[in-house]
Protein backbone atom coordinates (compact mmCIF):
# COMPACT_ATOMS: atom_id res chain seq x y z
CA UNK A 1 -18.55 41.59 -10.45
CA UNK A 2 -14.63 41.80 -9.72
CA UNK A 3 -12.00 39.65 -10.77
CA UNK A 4 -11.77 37.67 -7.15
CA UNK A 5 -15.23 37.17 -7.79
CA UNK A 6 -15.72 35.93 -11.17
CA UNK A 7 -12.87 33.69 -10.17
CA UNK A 8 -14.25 31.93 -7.43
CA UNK A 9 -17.38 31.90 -9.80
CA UNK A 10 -15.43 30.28 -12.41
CA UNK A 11 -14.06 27.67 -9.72
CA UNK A 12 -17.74 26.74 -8.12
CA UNK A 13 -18.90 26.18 -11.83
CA UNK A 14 -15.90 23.96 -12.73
CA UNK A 15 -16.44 21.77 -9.28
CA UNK A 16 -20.47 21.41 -10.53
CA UNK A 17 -19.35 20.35 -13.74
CA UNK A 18 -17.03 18.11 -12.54
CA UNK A 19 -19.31 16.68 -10.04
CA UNK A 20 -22.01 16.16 -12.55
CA UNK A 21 -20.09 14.42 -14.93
CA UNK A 22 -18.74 12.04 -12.25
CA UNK A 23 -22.68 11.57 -11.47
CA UNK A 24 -23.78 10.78 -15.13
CA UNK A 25 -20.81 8.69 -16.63
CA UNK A 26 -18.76 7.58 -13.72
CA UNK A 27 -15.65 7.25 -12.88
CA UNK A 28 -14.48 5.71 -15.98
CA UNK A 29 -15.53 8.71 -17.79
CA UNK A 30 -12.86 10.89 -15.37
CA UNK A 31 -9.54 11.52 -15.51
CA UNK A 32 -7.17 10.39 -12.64
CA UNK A 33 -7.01 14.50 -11.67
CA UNK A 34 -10.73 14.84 -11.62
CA UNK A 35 -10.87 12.10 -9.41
CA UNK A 36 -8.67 13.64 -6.75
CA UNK A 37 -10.08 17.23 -7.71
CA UNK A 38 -13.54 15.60 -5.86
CA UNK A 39 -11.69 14.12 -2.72
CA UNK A 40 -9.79 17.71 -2.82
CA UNK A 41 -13.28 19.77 -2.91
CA UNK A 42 -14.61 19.34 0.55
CA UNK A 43 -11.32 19.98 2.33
CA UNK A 44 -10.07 22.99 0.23
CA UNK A 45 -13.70 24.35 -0.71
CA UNK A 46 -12.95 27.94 -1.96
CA UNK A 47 -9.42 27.26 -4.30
CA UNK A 48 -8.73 25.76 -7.56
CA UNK A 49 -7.63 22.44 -6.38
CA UNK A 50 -6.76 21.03 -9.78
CA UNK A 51 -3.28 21.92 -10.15
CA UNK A 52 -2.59 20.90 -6.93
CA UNK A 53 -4.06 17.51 -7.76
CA UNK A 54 -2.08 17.06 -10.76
CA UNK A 55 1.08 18.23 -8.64
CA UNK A 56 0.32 15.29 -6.09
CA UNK A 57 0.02 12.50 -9.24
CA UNK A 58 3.37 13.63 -10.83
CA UNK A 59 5.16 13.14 -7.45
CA UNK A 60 3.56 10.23 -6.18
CA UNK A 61 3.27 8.46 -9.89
CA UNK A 62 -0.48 8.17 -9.90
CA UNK A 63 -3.87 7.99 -7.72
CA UNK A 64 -2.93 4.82 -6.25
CA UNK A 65 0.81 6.39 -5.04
CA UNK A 66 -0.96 9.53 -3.89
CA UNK A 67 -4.00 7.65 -1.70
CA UNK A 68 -1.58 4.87 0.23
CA UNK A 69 1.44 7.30 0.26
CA UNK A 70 1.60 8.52 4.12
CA UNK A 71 0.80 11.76 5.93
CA UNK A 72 4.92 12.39 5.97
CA UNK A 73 4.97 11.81 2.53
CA UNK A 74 2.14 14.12 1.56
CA UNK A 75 3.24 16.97 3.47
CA UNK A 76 6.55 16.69 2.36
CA UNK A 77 5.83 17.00 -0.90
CA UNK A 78 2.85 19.55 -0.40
CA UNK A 79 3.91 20.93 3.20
CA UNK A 80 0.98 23.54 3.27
CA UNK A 81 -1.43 20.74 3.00
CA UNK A 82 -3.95 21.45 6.09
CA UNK A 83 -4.93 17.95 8.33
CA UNK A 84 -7.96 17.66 7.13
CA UNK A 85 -6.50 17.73 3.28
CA UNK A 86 -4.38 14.40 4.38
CA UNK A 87 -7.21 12.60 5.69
CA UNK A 88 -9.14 13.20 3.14
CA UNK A 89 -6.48 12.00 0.80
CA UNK A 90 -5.81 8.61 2.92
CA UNK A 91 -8.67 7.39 3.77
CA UNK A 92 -9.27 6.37 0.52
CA UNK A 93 -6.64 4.71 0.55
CA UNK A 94 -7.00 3.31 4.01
CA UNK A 95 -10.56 2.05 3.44
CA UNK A 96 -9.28 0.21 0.02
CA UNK A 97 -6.70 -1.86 1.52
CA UNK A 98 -8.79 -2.92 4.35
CA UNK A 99 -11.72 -4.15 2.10
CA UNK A 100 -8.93 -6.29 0.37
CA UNK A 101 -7.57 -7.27 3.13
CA UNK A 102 -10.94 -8.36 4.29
CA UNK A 103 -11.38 -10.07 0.62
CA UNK A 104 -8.19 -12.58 1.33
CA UNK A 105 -8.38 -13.19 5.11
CA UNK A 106 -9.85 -16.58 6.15
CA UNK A 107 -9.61 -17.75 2.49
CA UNK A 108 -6.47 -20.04 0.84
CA UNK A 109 -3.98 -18.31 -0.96
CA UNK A 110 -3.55 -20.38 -3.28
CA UNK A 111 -7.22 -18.68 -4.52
CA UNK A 112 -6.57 -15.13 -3.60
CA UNK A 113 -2.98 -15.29 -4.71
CA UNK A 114 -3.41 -11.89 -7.10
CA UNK A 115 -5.80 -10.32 -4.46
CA UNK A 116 -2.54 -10.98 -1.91
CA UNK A 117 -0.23 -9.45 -4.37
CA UNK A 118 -2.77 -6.35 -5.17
CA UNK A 119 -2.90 -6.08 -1.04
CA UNK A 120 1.00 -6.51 -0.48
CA UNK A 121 1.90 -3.54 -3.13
CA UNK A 122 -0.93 -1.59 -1.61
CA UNK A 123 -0.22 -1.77 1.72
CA UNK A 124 3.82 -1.21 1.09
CA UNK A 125 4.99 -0.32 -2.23
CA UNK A 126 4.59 2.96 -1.44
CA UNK A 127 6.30 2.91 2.10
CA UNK A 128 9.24 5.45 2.16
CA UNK A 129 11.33 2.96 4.60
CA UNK A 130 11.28 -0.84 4.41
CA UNK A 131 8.93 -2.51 6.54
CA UNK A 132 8.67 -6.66 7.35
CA UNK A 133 5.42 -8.23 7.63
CA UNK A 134 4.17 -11.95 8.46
CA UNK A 135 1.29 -13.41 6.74
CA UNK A 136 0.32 -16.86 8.69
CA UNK A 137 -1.69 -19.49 7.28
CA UNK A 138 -3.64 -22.69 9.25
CA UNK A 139 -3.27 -26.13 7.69
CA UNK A 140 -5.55 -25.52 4.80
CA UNK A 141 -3.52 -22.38 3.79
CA UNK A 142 -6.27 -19.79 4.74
CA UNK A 143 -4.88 -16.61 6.37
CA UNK A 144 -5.40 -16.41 9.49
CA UNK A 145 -3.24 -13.14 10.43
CA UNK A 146 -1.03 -10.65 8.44
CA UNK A 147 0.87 -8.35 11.19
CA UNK A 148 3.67 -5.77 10.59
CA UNK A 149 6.69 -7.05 12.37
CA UNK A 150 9.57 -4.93 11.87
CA UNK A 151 9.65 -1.56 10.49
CA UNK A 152 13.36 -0.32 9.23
CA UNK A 153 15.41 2.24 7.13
CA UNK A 154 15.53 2.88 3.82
CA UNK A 155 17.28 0.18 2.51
CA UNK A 156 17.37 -2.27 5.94
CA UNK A 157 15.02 -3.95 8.46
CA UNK A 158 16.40 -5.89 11.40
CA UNK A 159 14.67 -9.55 11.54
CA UNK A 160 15.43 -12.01 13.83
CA UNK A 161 14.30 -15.55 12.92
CA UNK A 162 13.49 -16.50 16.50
CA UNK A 163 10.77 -13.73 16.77
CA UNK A 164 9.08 -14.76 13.74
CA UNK A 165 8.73 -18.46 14.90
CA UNK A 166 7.89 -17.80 17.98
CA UNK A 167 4.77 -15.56 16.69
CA UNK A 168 3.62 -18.28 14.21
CA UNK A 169 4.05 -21.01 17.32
CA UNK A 170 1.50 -18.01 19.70
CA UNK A 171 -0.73 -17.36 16.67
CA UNK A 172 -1.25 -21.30 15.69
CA UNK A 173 0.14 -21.38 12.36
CA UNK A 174 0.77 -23.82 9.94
CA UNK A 175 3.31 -22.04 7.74
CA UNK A 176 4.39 -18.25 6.85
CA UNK A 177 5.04 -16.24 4.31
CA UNK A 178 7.28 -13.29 4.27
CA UNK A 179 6.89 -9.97 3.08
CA UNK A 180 8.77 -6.68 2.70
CA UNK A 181 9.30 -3.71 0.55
CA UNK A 182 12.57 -2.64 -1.30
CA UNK A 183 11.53 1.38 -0.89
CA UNK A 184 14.17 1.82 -4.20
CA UNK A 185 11.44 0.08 -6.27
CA UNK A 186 13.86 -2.70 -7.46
CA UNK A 187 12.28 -5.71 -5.83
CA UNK A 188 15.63 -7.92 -6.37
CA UNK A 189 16.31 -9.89 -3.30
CA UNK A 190 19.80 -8.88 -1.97
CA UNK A 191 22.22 -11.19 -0.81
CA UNK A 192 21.17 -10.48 3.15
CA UNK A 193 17.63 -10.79 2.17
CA UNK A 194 18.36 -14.66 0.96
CA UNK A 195 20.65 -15.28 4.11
CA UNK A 196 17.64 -13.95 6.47
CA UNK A 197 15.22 -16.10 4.66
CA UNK A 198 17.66 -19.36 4.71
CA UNK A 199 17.64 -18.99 8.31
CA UNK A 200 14.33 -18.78 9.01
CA UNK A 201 13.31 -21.38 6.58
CA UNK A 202 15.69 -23.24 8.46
CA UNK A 203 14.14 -22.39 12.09
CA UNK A 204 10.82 -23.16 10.73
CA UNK A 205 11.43 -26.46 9.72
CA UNK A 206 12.49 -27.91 13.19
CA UNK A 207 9.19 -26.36 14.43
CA UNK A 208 7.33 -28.25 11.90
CA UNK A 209 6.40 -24.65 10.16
CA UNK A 210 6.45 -24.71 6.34
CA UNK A 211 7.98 -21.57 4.33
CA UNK A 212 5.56 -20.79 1.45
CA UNK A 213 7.49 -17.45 -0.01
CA UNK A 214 9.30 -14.61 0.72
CA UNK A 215 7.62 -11.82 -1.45
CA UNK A 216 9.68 -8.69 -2.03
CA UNK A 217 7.51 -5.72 -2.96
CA UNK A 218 8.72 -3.06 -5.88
CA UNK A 219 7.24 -0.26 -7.58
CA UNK A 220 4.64 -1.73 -9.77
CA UNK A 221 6.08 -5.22 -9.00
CA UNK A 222 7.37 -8.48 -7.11
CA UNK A 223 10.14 -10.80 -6.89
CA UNK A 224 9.02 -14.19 -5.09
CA UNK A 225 11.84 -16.79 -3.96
CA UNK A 226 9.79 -19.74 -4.59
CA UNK A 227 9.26 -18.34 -8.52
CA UNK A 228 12.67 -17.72 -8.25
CA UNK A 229 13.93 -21.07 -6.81
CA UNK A 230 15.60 -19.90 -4.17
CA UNK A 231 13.35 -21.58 -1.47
């Protein structure tokens, strides 16, 4: 046997063994590589895939970073990573958020509140420009639609009050909450972010719309104005 072959024996024994332990214990008995090493087998199926795996959690701070980052953000980091390789990657990710987003829509907040949260830093913490989204609730507080507005730069995302309102007035909604990521990771509202949410708490008022929150989404965590006391 040569060398290139005892070394892609060596790799085909190391994927069974990995494959059979996830099989036996579970995924509580794996580490965070050997779970990506399995999503990483059927796209790359003839290379050792496990420093490549531990590459991706170092620069996208863990499994959760590297399944909701985006195909940019993938193939910036690992820019000889085939298409197939970056589905495979996010569609874990993909398929995640929308079973929690199924788990909070049509249900009050007020009960779901750390599903939201868990949803919110899913669906954005990860987003490499800042991004405004609308979560609208009916008169019991259900959610009844969460929908990307505005998507921005890296540090700013144009709003404009009278869009929102008139979106909540079109979808039939009782009250709002806002939403958007600080891509820095330093969810501390700035001083535009409290003027934008003054005047749309404002404009939602005179239509009778109530202004739960304005979440701001971090790296691992949240500032809310209402906690804060700012609305």
């Amino acid at each position: 046997m040569t060398e290139l072959d005892q070394d892609e024996a060596d790799h085909l024994g190391h994927r069974d063994r990995v494959r059979a332990r996830f099989l036996t214990a579970g995924a509580e008995a794996m580490h965070d590589y050997e779970l990506l090493e399995l999503l990483l087998f059927a796209a790359i199926p003839r290379r050792d895939v496990k420093p490549l795996a531990k590459r991706l959690l170092r620069a996208f701070g863990g499994l959760w970073g590297v399944l909701t980052a985006t195909p940019d953000a993938l193939r910036q980091k690992e820019p000889k990573l085939s298409d197939g390789t970056v589905v495979a990657l996010t569609i874990v990710g993909a398929a995640a958020l929308r079973m929690t987003r199924q788990e909070i829509i049509d249900k009050p907040v007020l009960s779901t509140w750390q599903r939201l949260l868990d949803y919110c830093h899913g669906a954005m913490s990860n987003l490499p420009t800042e991004q405004f989204r609308l979560l609208f609730l009916d008169r019991k507080n259900a959610l009844i639609a969460d929908e990307v507005q505005q998507r921005g730069t890296v540090d700013h995302t144009p709003v404009y009050p009278r869009e929102v309102i008139k979106r909540a007035l079109e979808v039939g909604a009782s009250s709002i909450i806002l939403v958007h990521n600080h891509p820095s990771g330093d969810p501390t509202p700035s001083r535009a972010d409290i003027e934008m949410t003054k005047e749309i708490g404002k404009a939602a008022a005179a239509m009778g719309i109530t202004l739960h929150d304005h979440l701001v989404i971090g790296k691992g965590k949240h500032a809310s104005f209402k906690a804060m006391g700012i609305l």
